[in-house]
Protein backbone atom coordinates (compact mmCIF):
# COMPACT_ATOMS: atom_id res chain seq x y z
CA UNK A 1 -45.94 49.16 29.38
CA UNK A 2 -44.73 48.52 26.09
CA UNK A 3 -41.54 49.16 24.90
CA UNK A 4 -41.50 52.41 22.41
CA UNK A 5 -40.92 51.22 18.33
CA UNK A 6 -37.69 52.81 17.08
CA UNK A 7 -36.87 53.78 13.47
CA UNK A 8 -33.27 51.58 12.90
CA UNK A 9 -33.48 48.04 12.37
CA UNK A 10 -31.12 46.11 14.65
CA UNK A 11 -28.69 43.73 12.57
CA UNK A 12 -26.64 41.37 13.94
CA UNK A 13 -23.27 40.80 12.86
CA UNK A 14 -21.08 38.17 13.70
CA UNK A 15 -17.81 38.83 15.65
CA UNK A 16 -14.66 36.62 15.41
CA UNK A 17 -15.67 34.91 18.92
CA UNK A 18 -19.18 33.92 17.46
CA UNK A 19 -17.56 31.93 14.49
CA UNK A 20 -17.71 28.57 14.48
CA UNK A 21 -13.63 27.28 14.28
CA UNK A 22 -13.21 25.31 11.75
CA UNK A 23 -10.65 22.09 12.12
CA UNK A 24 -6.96 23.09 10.84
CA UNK A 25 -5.84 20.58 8.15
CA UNK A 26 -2.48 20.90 7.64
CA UNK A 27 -0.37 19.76 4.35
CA UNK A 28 2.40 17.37 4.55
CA UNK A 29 5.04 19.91 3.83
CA UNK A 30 3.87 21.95 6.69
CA UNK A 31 4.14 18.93 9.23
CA UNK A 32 7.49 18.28 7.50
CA UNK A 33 8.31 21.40 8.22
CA UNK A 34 6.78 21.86 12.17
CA UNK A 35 8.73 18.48 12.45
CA UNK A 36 12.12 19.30 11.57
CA UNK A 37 11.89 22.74 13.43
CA UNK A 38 10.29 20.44 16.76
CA UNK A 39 13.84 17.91 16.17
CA UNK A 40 16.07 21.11 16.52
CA UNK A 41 13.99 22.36 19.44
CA UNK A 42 16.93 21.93 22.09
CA UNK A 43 16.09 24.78 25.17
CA UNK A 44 13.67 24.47 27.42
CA UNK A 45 10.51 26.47 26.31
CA UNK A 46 11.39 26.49 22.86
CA UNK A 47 9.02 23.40 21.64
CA UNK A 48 6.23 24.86 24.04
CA UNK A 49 6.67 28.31 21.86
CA UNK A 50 6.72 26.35 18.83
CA UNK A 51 3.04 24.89 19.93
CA UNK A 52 1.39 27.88 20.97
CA UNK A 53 2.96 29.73 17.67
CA UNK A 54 1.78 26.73 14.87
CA UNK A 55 -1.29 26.08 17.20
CA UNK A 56 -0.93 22.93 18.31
CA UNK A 57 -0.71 20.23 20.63
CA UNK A 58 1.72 17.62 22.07
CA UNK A 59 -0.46 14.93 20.39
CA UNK A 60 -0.33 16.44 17.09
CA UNK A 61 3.54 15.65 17.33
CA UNK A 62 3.08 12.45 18.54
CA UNK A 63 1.28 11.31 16.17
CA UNK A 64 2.98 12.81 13.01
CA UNK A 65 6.42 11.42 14.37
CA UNK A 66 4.98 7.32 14.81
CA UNK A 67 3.43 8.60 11.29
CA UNK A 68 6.99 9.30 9.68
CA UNK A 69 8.50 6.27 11.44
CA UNK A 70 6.15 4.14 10.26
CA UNK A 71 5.64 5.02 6.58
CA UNK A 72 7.95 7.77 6.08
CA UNK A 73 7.37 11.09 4.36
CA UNK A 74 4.22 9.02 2.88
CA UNK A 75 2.73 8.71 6.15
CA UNK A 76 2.25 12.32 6.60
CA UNK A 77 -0.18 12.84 3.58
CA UNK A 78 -3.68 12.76 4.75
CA UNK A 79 -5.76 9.97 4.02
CA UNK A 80 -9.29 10.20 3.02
CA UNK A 81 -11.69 9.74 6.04
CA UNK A 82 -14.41 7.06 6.32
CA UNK A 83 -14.30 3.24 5.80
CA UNK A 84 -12.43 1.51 3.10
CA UNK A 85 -14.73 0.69 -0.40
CA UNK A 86 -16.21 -2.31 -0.93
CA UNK A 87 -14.31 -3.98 -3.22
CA UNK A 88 -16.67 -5.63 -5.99
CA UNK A 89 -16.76 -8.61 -8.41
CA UNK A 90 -13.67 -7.67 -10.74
CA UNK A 91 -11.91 -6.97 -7.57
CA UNK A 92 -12.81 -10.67 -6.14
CA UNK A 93 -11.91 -12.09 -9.63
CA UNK A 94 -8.14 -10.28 -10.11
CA UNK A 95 -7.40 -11.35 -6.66
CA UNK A 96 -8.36 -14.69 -7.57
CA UNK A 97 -6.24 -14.90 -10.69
CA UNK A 98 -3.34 -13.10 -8.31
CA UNK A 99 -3.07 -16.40 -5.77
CA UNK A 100 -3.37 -18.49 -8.60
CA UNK A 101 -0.23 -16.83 -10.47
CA UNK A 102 1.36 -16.80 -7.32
CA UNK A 103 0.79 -20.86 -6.91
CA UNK A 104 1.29 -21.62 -10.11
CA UNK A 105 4.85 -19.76 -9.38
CA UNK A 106 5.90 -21.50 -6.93
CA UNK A 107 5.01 -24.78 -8.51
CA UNK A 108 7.19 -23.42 -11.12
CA UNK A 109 10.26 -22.76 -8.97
CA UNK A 110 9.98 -26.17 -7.30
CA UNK A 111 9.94 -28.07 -10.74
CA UNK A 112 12.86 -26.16 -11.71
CA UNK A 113 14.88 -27.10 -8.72
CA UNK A 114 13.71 -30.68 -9.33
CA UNK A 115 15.13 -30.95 -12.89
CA UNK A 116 18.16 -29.14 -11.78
CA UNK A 117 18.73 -32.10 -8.64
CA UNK A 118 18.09 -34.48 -11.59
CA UNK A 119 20.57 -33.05 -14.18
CA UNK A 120 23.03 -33.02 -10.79
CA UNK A 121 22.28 -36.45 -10.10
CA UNK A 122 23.15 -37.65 -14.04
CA UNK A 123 26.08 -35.76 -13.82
CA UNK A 124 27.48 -37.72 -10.53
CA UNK A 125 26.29 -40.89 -11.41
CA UNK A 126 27.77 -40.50 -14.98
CA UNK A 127 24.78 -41.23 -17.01
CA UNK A 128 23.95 -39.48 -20.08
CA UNK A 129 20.74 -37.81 -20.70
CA UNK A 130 19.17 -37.78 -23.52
CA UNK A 131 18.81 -35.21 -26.17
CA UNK A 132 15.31 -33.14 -26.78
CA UNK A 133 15.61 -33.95 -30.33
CA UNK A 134 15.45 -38.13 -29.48
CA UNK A 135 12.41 -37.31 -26.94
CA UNK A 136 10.65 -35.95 -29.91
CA UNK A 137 11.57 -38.12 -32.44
CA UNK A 138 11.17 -40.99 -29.80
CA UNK A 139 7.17 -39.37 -29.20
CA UNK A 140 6.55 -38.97 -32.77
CA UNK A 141 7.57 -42.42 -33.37
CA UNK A 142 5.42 -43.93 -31.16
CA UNK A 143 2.76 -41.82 -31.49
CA UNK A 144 2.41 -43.20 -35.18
CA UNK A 145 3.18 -46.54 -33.82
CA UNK A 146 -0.16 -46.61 -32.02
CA UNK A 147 -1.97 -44.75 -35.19
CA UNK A 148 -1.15 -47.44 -37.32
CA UNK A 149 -2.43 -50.19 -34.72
CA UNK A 150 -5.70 -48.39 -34.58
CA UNK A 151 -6.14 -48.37 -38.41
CA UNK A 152 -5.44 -51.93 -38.81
């Protein structure tokens, strides 16, 4: 037989157990926070009550603590989720000009360090070195020494 047709619609409505949980997120202040109160946590039961009262597990504070002990208060920001972007041509090219500043750097340092040994080196053995001014002179000299022998 079929069922008899009543005059009220039937509507559904949606009751806190039917809702789909959505993932907590929680800010870095407020792992800061469940932190700090976790350190002082000295009884037995208290850091269980603290759980079950912020809603969360063991693992959360495992993982926030190696988080603040590795990067500090930094660590506990979130980071974005998802793999790293690709990094593109300019990228490749500033990176590029980074080592090279970086070698040319060091090349710097070590020349340094070399006229330094040498000035050292006049000083024990007494020699004089000479001035910048003869060096130029010395270059300019000869430099028009050879431009005359080309004209001629």
């Amino acid at each position: 037989m079929p069922k008899p047709k009543t005059d009220t619609e039937t509507e559904v409505v949606p009751t806190r157990q039917n809702d789909r949980r959505q993932r907590r997120r929680f800010s870095a202040e407020e792992k800061a926070r469940i932190l700090a109160e976790a350190d002082r946590c000295t009884e037995r039961g208290q850091l269980g009550e603290l759980m079950h009262r912020e809603g969360i597990y063991s693992s959360h504070l495992f993982t926030w603590r190696a988080q603040r002990e590795r990067e500090g208060a930094a660590g506990l920001t979130a980071k974005r989720p998802g793999p790293k972007p690709q990094r593109d041509d300019k990228d490749r090219v500033i990176e590029k000009q980074e080592q090279q500043i970086a070698k040319l750097e060091k090349e710097l340092r070590i020349s340094k360090a070399l006229i330094e040994m040498q000035i050292k080196a006049h000083e024990i053995l007494g020699i004089a070195l000479p001035r910048i001014e003869d060096a130029t002179e010395d270059n300019s000299s000869s430099s028009s020494d050879s431009a005359r022998r080309r004209s001629r």
